[in-house]
Protein backbone atom coordinates (compact mmCIF):
# COMPACT_ATOMS: atom_id res chain seq x y z
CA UNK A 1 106.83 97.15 84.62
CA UNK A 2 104.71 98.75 87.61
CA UNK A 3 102.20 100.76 86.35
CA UNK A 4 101.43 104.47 87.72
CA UNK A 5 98.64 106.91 87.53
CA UNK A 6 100.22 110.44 86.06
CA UNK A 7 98.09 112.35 88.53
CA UNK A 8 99.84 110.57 91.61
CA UNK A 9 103.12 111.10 89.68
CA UNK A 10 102.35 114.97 89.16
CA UNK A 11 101.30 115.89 92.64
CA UNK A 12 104.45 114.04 94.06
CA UNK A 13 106.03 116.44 91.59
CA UNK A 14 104.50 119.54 93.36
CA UNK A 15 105.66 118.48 96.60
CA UNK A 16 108.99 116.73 96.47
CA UNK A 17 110.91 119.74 97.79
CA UNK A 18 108.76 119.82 101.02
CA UNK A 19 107.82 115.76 100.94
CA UNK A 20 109.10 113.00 103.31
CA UNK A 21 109.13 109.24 102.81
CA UNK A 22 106.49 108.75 104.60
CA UNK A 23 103.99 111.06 103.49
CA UNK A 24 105.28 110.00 99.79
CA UNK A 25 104.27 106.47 100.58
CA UNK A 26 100.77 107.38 102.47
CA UNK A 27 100.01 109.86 99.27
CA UNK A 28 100.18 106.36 96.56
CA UNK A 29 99.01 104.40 99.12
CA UNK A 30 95.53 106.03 99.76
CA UNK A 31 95.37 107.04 95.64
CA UNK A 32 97.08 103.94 93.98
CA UNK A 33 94.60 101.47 92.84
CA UNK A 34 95.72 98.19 94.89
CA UNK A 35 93.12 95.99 94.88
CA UNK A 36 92.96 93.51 97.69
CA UNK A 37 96.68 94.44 98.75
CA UNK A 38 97.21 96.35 102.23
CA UNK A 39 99.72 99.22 101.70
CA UNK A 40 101.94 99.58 98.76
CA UNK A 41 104.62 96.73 97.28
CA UNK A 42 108.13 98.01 97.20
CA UNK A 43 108.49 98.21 93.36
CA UNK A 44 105.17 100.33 93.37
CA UNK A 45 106.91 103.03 95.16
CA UNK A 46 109.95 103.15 93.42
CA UNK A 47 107.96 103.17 90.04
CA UNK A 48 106.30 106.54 91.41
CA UNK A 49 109.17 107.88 92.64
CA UNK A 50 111.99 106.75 89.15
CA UNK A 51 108.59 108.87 87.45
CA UNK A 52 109.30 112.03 89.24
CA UNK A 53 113.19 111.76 88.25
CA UNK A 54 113.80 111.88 91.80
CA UNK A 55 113.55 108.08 92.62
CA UNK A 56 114.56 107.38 96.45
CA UNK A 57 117.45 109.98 96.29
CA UNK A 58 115.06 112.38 96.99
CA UNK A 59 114.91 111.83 100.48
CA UNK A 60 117.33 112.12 103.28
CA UNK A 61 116.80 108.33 104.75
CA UNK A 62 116.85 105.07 102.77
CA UNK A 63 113.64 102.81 102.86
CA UNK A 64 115.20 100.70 105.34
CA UNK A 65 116.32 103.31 107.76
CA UNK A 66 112.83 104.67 107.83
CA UNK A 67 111.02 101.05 107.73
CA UNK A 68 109.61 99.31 111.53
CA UNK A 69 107.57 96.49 111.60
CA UNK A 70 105.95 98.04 114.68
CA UNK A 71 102.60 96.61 115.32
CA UNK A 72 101.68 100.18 116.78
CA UNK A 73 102.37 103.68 115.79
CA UNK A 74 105.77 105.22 116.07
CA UNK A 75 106.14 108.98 116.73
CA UNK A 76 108.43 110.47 114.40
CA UNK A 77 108.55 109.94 110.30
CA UNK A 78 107.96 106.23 110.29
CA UNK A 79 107.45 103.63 107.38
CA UNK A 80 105.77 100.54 108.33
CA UNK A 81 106.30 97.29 106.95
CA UNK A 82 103.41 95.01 106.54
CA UNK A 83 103.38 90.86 107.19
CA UNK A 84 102.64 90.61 103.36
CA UNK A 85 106.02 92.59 102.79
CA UNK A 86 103.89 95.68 101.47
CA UNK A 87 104.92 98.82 102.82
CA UNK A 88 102.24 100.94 104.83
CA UNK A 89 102.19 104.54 106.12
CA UNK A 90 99.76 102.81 109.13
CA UNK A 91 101.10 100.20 111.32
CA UNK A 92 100.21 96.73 111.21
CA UNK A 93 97.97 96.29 113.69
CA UNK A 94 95.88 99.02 112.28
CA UNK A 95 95.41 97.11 109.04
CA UNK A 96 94.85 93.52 111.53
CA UNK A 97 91.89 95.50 113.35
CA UNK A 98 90.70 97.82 110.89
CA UNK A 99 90.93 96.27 106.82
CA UNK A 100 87.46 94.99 107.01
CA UNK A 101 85.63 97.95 108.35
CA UNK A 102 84.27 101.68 107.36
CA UNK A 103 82.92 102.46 110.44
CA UNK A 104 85.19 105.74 111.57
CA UNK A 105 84.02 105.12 114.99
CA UNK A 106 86.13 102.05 115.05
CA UNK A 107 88.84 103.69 113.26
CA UNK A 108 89.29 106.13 115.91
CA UNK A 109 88.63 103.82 118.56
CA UNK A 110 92.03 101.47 117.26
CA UNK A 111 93.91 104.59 116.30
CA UNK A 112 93.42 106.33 119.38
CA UNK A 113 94.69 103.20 121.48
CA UNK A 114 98.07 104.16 119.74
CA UNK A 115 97.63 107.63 121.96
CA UNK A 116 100.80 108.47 123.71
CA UNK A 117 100.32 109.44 127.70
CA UNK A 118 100.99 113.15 128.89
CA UNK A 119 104.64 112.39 129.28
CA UNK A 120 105.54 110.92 126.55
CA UNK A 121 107.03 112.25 123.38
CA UNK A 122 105.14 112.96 120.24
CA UNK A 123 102.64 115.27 121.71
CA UNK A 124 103.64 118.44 119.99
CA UNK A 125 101.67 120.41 117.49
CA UNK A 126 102.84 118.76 114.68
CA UNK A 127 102.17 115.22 116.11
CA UNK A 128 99.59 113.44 114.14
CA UNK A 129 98.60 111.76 117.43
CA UNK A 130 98.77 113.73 120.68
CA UNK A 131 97.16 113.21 123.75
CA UNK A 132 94.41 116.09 121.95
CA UNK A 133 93.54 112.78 119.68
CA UNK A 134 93.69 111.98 115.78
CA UNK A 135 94.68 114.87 113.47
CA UNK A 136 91.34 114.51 111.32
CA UNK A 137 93.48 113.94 107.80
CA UNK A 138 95.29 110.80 109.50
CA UNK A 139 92.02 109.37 110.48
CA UNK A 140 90.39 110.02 106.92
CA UNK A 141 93.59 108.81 105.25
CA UNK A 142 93.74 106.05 107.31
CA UNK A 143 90.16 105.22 106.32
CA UNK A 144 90.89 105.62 102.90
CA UNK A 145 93.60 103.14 102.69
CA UNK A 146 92.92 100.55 105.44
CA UNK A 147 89.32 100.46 105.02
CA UNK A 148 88.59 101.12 101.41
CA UNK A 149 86.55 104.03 102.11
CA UNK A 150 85.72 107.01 99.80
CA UNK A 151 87.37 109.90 101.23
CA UNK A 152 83.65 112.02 101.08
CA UNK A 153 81.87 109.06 102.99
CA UNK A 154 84.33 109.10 105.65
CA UNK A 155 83.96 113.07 105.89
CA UNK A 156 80.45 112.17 106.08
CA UNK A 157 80.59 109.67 108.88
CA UNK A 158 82.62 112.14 110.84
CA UNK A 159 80.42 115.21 110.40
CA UNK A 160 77.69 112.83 111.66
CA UNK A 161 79.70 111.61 114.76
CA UNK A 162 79.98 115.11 115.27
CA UNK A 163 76.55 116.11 115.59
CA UNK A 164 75.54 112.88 117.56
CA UNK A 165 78.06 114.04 120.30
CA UNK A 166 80.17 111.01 120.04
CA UNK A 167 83.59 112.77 119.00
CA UNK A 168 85.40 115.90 120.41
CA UNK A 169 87.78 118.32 118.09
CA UNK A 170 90.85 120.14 119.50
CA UNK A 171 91.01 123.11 118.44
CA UNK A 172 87.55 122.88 116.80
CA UNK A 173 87.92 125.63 114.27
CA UNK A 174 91.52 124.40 113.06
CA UNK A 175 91.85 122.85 109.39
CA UNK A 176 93.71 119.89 110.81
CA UNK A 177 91.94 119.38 113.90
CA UNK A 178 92.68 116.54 116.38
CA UNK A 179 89.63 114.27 116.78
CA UNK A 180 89.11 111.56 119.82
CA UNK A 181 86.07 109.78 121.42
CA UNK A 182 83.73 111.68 123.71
């Protein structure tokens, strides 16, 4: 029996009438102790999930409609699946170029490689990468569960990427805001 931490459990609770599969599976992966493991195994998910009473009901797609093995990211609500056969909210290649690193730099660097051109889809406002950049939270999640980071270092490295000039924020007063390279 898969194991699950009651605070994960509880604020999947609070959101399942508003949560998608993928944003279900980024929330354990970036708080679920893992150890070595990239992303999340299948049984850990539905353990979370058969704990909320829910289990993968809840949502409107099955696992394997919303699963890609895309190397890159995929506009839309996307699960990807890993080489290991874990299950990732980040795409493969992220975790290939990014698992032994917590330098955000880099992170947005790989992530914003993954940034669609003017004309193509995915660049509205609630695209989590738009030709504007990162929206901040993916890039701190992403450090989180790729890297290993602590959530506050990564806010810390950012704030001082900031002030050395080296990032840009669209809009720069927004709670959410999209971050790229200078």
């Amino acid at each position: 029996m898969t194991s699950t931490d009651a605070e994960i459990v509880a604020e999947l609770e609070d959101r399942m009438d508003t949560l998608l599969l993928p944003d279900a599976v980024r929330l354990i992966e970036i708080n679920h102790p893992g150890g070595d493991r990239q992303g999340v195994e299948r049984d850990v998910l539905e353990a979370y999930l058969d704990e909320t009473g829910h289990g993968m009901a809840a949502f409107p797609s099955s696992l394997n409609e919303a699963l890609t093995a895309s190397d890159s990211w995929q506009s839309g609500r996307t699960v990807y699946e890993l080489d290991d056969g874990g299950i990732s909210a980040f795409p493969e290649g992220w975790h290939e170029e990014l698992r032994n690193t917590t330098n955000l730099h880099e992170f947005l660097r790989v992530i914003c490689s993954d940034m669609p051109d003017g004309d193509e889809g995915g660049t509205d406002e609630d695209s989590e990468i738009t030709e504007h950049g990162v929206a901040e939270q993916l890039l701190l999640d992403a450090a989180v569960a790729i890297g290993g980071m602590e959530r506050q270092d990564a806010r810390t490295q950012l704030k001082k990427l900031r002030e050395e000039g080296k990032i840009e924020e669209y809009p720069s007063q927004h709670t959410n805001p999209w971050v790229q390279l200078s």
